[in-house]
N, C-alpha and C. Protein backbone atom coordinates (compact mmCIF):
# COMPACT_ATOMS: atom_id res chain seq x y z
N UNK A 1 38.47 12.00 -7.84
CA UNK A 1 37.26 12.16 -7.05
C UNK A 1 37.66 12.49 -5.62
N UNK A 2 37.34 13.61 -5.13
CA UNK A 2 37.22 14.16 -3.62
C UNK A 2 36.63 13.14 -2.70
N UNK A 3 37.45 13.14 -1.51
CA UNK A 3 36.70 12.31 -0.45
C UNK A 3 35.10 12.46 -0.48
N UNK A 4 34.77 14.17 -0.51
CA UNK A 4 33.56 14.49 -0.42
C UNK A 4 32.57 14.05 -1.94
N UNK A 5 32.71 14.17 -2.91
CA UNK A 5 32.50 14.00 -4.11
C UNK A 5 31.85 12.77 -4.65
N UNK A 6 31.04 12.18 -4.57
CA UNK A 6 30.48 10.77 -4.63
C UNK A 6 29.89 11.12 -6.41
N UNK A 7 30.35 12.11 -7.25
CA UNK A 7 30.19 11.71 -8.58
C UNK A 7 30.76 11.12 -9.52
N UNK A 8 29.86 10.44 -10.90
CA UNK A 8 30.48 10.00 -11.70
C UNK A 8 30.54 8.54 -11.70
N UNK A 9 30.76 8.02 -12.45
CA UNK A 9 30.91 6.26 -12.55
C UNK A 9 32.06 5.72 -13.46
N UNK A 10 32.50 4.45 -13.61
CA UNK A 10 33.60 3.99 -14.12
C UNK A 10 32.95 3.35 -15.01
N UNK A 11 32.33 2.94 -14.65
CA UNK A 11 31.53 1.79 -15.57
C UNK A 11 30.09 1.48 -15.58
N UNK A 12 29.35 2.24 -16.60
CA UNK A 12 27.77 2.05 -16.53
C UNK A 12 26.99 0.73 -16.61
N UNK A 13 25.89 1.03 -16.37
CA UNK A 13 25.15 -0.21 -16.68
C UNK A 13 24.94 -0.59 -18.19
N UNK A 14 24.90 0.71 -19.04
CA UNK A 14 24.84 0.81 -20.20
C UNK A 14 26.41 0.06 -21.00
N UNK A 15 27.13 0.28 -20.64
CA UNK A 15 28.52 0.35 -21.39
C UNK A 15 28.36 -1.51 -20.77
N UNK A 16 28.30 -2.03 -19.78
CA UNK A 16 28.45 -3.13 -19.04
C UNK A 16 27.39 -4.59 -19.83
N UNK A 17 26.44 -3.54 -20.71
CA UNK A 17 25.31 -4.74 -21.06
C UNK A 17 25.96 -4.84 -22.31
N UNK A 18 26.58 -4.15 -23.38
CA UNK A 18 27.21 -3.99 -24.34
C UNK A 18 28.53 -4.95 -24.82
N UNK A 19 29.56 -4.87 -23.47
CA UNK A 19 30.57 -5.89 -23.00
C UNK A 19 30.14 -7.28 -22.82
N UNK A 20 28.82 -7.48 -22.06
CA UNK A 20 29.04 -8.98 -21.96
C UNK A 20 27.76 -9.26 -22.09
N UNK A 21 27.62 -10.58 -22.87
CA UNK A 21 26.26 -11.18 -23.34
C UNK A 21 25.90 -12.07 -22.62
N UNK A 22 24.01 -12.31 -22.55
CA UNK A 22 23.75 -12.82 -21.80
C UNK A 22 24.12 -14.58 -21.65
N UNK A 23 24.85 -15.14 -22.42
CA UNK A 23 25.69 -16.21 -22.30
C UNK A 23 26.44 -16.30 -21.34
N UNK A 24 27.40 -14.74 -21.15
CA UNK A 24 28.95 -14.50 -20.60
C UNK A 24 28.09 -15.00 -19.03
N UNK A 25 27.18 -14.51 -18.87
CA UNK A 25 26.52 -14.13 -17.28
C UNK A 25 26.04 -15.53 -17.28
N UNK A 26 25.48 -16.29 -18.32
CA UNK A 26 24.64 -17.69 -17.32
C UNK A 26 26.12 -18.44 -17.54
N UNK A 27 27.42 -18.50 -18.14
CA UNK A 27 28.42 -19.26 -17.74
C UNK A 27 29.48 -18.85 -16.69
N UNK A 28 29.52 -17.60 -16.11
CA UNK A 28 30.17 -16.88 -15.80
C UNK A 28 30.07 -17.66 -14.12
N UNK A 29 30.76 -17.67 -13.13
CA UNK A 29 30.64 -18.04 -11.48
C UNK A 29 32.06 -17.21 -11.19
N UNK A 30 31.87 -17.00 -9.61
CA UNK A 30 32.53 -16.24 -8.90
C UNK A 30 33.62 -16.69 -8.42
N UNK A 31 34.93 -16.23 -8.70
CA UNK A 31 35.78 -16.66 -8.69
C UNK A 31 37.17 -16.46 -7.41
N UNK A 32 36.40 -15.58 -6.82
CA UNK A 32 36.87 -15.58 -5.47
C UNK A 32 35.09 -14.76 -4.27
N UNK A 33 35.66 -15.15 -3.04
CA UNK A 33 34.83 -14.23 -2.65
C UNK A 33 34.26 -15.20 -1.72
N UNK A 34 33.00 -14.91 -0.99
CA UNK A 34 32.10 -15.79 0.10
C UNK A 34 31.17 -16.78 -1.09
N UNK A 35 31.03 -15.86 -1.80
CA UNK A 35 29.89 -16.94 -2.99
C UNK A 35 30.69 -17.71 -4.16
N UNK A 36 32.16 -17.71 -4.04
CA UNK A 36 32.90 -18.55 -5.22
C UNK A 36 32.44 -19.54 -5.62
N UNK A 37 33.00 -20.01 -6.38
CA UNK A 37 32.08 -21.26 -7.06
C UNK A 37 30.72 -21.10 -7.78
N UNK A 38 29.48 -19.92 -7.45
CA UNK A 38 28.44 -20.12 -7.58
C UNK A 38 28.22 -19.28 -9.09
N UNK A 39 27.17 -19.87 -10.13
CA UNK A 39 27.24 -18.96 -11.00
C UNK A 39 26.46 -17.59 -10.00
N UNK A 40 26.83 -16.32 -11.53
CA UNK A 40 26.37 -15.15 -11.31
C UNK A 40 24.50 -15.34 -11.00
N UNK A 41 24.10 -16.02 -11.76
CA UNK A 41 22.46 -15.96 -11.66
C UNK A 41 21.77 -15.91 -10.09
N UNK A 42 23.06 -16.80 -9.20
CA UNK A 42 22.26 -16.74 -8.14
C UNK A 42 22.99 -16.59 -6.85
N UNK A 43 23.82 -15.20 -7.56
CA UNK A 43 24.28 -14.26 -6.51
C UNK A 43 23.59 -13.62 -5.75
N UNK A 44 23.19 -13.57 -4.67
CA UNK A 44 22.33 -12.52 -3.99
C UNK A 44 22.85 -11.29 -4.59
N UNK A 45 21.55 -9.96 -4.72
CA UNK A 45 21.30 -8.79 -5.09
C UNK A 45 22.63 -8.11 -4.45
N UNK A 46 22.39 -8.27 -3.09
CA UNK A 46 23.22 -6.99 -1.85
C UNK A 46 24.34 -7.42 -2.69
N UNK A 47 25.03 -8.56 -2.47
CA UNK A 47 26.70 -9.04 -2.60
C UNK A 47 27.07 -8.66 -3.91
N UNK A 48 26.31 -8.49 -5.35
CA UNK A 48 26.78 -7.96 -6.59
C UNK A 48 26.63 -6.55 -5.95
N UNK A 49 25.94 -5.85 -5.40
CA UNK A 49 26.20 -4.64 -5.74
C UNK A 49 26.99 -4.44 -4.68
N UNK A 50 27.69 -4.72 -3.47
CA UNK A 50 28.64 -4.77 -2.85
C UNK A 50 29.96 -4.86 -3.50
N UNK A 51 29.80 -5.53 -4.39
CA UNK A 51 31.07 -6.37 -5.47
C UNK A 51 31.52 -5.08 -6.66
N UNK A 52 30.16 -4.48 -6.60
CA UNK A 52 30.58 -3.37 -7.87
C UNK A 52 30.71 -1.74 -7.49
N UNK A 53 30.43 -2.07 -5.97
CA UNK A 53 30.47 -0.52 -5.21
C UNK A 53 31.87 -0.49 -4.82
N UNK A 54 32.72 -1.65 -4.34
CA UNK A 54 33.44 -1.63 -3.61
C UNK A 54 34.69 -1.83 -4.50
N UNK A 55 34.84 -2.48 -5.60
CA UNK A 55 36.44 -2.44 -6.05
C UNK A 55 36.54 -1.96 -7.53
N UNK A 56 36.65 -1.10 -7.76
CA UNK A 56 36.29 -0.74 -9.50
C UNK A 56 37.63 -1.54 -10.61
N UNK A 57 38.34 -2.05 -9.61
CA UNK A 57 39.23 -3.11 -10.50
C UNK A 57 38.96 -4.58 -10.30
N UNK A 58 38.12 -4.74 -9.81
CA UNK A 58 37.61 -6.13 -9.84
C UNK A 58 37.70 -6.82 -11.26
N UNK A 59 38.00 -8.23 -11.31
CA UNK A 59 38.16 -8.77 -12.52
C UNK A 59 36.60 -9.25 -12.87
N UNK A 60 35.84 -9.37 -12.25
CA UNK A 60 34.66 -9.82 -12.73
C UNK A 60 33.65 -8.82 -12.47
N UNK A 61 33.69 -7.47 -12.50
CA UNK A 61 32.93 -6.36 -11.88
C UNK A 61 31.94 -6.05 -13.25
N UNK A 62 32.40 -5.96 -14.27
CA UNK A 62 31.89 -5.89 -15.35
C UNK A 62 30.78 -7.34 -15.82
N UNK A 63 31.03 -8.35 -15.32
CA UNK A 63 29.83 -9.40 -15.50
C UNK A 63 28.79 -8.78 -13.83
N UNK A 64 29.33 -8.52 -12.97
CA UNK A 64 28.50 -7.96 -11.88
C UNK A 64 27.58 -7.19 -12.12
N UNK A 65 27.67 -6.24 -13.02
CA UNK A 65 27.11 -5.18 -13.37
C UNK A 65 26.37 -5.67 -14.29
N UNK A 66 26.64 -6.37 -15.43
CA UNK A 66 25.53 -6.80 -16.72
C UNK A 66 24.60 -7.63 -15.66
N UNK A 67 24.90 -8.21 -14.31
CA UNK A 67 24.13 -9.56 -14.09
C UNK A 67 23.20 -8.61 -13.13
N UNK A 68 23.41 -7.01 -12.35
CA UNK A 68 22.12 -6.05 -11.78
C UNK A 68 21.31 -5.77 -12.91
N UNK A 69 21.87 -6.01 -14.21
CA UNK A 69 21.17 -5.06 -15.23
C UNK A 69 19.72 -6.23 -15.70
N UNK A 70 20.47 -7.47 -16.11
CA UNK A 70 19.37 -8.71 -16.41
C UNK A 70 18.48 -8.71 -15.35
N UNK A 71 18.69 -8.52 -13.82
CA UNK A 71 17.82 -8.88 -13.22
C UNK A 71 16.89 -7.80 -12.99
N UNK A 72 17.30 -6.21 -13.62
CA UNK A 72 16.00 -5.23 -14.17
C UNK A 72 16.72 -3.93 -13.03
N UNK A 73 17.58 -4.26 -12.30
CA UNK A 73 18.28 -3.18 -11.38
C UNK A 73 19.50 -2.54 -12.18
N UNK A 74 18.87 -1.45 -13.23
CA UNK A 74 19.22 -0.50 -14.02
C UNK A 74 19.52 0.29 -13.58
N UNK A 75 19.33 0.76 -12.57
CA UNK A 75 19.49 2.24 -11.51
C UNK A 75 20.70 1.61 -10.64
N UNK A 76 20.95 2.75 -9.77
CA UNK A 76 22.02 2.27 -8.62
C UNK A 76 21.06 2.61 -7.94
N UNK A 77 21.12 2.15 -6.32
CA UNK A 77 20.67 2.52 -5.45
C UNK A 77 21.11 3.25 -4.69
N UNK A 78 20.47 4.30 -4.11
CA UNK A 78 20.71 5.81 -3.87
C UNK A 78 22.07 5.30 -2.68
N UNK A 79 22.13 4.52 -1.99
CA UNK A 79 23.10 4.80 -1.33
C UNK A 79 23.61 2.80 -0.84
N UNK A 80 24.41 2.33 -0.23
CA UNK A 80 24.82 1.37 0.39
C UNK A 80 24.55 1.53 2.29
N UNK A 81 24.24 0.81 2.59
CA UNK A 81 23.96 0.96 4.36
C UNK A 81 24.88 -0.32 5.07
N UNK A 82 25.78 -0.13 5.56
CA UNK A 82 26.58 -0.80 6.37
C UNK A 82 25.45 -1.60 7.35
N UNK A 83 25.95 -2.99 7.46
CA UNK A 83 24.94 -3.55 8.60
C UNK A 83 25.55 -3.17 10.45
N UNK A 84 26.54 -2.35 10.32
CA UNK A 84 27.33 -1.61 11.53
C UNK A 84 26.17 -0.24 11.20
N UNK A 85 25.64 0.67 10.63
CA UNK A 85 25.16 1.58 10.10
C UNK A 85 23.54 1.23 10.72
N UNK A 86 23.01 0.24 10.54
CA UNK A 86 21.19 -0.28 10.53
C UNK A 86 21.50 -0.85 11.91
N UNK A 87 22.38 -1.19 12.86
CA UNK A 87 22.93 -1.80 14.29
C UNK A 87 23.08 -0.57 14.66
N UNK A 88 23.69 0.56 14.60
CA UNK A 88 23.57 1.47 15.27
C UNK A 88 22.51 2.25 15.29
N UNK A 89 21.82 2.17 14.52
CA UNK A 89 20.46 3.58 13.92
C UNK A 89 19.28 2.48 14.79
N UNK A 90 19.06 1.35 15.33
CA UNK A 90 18.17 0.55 16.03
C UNK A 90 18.65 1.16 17.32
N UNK A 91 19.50 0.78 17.30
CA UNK A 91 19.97 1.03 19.20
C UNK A 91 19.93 2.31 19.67
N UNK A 92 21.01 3.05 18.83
CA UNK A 92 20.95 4.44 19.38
C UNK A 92 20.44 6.07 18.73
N UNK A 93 19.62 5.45 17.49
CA UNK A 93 18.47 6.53 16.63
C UNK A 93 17.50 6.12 16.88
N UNK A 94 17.06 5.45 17.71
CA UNK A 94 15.54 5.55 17.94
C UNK A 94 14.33 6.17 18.11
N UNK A 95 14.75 7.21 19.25
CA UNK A 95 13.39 8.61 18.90
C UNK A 95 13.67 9.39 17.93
N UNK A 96 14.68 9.84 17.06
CA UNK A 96 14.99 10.54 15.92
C UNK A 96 14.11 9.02 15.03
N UNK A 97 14.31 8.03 14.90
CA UNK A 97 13.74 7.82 13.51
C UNK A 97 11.91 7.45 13.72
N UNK A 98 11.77 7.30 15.10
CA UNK A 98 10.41 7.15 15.30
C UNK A 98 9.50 8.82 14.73
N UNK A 99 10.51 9.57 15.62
CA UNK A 99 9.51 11.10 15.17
C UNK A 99 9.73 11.61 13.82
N UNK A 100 10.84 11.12 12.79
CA UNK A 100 10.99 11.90 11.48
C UNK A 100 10.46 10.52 10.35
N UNK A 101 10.28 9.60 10.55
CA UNK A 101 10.13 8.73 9.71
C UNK A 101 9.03 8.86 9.08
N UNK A 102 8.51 8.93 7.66
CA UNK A 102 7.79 9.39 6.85
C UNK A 102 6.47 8.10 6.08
N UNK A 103 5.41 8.50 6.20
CA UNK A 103 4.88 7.94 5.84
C UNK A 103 4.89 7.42 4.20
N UNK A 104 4.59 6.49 3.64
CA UNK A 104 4.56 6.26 2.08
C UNK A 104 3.46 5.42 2.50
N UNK A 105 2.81 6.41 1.03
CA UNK A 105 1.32 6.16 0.45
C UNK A 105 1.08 5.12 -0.12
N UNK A 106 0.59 4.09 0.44
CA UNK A 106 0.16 2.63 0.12
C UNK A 106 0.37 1.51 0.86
N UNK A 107 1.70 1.87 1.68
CA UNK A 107 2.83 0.98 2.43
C UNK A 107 2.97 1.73 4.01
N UNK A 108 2.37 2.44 4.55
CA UNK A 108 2.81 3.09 5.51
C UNK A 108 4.18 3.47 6.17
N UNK A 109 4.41 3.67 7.38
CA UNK A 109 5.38 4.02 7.75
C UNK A 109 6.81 3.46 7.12
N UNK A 110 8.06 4.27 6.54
CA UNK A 110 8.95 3.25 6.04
C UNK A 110 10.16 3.15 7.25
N UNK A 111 10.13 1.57 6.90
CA UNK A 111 11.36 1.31 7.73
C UNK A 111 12.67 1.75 7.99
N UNK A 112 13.28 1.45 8.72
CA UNK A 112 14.83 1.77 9.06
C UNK A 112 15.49 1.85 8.04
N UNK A 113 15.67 0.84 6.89
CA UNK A 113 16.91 0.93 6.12
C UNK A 113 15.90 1.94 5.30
N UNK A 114 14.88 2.11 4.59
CA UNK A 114 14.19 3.05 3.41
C UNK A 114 14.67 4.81 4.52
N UNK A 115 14.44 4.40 5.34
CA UNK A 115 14.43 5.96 6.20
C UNK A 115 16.02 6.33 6.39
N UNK A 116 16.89 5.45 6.34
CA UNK A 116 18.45 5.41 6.44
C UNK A 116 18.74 6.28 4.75
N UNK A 117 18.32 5.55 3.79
CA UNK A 117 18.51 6.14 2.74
C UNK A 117 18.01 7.62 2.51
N UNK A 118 17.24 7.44 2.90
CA UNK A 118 16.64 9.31 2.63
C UNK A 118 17.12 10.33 3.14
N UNK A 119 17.87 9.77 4.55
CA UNK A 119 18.99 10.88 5.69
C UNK A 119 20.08 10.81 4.58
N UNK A 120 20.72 9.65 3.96
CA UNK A 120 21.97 10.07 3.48
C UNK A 120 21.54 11.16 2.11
N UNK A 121 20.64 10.82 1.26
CA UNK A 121 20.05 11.81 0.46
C UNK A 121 20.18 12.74 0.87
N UNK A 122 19.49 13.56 1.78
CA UNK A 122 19.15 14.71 2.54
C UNK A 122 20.96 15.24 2.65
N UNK A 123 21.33 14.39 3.38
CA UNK A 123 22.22 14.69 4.14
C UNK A 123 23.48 15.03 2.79
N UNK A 124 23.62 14.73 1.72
CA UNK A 124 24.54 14.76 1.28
C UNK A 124 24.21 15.99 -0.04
N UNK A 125 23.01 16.58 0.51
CA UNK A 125 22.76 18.14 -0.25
C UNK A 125 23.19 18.79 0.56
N UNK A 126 23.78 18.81 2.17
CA UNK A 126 24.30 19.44 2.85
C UNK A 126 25.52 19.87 2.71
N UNK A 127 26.45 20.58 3.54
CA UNK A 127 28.26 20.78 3.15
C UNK A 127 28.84 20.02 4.89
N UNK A 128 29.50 19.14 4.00
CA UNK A 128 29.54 18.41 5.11
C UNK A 128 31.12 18.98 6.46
N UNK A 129 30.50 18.57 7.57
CA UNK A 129 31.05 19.30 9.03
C UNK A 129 32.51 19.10 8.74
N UNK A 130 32.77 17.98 8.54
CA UNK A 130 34.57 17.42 8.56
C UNK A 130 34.03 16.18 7.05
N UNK A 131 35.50 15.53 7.08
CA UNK A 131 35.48 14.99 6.04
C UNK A 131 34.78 13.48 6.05
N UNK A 132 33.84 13.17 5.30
CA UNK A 132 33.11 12.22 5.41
C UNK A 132 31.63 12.56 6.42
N UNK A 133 31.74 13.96 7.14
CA UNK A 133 30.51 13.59 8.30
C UNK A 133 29.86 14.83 7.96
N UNK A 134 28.28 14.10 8.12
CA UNK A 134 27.57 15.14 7.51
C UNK A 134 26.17 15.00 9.02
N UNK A 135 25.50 16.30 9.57
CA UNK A 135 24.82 16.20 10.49
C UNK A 135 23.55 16.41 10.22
N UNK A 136 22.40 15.95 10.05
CA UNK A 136 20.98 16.10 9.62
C UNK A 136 20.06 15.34 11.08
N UNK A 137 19.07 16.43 11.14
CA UNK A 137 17.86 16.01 12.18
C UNK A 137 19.38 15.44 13.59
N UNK A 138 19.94 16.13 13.96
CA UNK A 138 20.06 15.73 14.61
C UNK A 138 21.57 14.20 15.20
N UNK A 139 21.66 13.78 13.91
CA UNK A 139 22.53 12.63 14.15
C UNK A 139 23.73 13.04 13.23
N UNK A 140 25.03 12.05 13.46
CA UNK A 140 26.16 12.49 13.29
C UNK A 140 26.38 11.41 11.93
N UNK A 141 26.32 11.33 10.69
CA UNK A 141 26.64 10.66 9.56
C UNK A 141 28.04 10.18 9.03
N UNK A 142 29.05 9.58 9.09
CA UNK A 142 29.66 9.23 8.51
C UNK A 142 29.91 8.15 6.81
N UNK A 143 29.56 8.80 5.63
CA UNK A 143 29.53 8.56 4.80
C UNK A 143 30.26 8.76 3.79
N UNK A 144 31.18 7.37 3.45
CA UNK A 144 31.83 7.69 2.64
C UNK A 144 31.55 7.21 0.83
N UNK A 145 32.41 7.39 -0.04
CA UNK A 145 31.95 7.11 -1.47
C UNK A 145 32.49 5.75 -1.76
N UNK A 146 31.43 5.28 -2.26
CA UNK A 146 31.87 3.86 -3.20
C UNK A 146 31.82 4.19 -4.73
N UNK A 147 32.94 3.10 -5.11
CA UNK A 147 33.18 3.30 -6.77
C UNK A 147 31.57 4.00 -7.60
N UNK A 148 30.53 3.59 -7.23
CA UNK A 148 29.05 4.14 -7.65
C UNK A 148 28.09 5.00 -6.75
N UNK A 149 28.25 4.69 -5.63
CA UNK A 149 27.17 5.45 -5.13
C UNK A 149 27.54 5.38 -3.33
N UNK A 150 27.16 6.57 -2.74
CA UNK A 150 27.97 5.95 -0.77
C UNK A 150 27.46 5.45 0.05
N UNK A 151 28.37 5.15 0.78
CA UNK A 151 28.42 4.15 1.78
C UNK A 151 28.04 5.04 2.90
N UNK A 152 27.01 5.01 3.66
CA UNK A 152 26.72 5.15 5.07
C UNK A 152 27.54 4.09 5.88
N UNK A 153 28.23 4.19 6.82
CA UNK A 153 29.72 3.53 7.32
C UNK A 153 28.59 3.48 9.08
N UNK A 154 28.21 4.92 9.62
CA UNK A 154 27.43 4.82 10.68
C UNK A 154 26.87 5.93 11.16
N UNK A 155 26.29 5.61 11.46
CA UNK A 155 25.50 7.05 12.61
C UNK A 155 25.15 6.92 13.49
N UNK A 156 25.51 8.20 14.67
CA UNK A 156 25.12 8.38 16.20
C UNK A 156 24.40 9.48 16.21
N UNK A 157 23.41 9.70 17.13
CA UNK A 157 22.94 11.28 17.93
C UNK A 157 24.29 11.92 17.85
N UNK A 158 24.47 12.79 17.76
CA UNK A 158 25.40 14.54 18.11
C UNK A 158 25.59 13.91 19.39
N UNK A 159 26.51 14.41 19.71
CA UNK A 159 26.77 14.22 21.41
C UNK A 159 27.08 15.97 21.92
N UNK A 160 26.24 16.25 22.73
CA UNK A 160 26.29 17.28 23.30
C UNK A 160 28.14 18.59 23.35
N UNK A 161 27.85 19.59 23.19
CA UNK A 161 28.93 19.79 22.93
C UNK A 161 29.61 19.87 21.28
N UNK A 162 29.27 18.54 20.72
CA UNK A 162 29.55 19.10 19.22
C UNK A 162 29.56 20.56 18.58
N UNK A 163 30.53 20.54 18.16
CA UNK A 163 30.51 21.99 16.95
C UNK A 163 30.40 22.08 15.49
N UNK A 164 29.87 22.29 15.06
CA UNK A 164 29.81 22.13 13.49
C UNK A 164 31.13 22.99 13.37
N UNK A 165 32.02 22.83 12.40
CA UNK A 165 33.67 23.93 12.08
C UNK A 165 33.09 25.26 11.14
């Protein structure tokens, strides 16, 4: 897989529910990590899929994955957002996300992280400037690939002067 290249998977959700039964997951706890000790059931959401974006040799990545699938998160989510990534896009994307941020029908205006995801979308139908950085509306993207799906790492405004190569 190309730096640029964020396709493909190692291990599906499909192949992952197949491997381990729902026994393996209510006996199963974490065996290293910030949440060790705790069973899988009541891992926070972010930290399994942190756990299964980030090391595709993980020894317990495969109960990670059956334990997004039980809780009905069958899909990946379109991208990962660094909390360095949602700290910078407050401070220094502010009139870019006030003037492009899109309304949704029912829920109004969407927030920072829903509007973070849709730039890296956007942004990664683009050809990106250098490796990892991709420039949309305006701001400078650094996004790289996790074992499933990428990582937005951060984003700034362009700084004057920039060149696309």
């Amino acid at each position: 897989m190309s730096d640029t290249d964020c396709e493909g998977t190692l291990l599906t959700f499909e192949s992952a529910q197949a491997a381990v039964t729902e026994a393996d997951i209510q006996d199963a706890t974490l065996l290293t990590g910030r949440h060790k000790g705790q069973p899988f059931t009541r891992v926070p959401l972010s930290y399994l899929q942190w756990m299964v974006n980030v090391d595709p040799l993980h020894s317990q990545r495969t109960i990670a994955v059956a334990e997004l699938q039980r809780r009905g998160c069958v899909g990946t989510p379109s991208c990962t957002i660094t909390p360095h990534a949602i700290d910078r896009a407050s401070i220094r994307c502010w009139k870019t996300f006030r003037d492009t941020r899109q309304r949704i029908p029912g829920y109004g205006p969407e927030g920072l992280h829903m509007w973070l995801s849709r730039l890296v979308d956007e942004a990664l139908k683009t050809t990106a400037v250098a490796q990892n950085t991709y420039i949309i509306h305006g701001l400078k993207m650094i996004i790289q690939c996790g074992v499933e799906w990428p990582v937005l790492v951060t984003v700034n405004p362009v700084q004057k002067g920039y060149s696309k190569r």
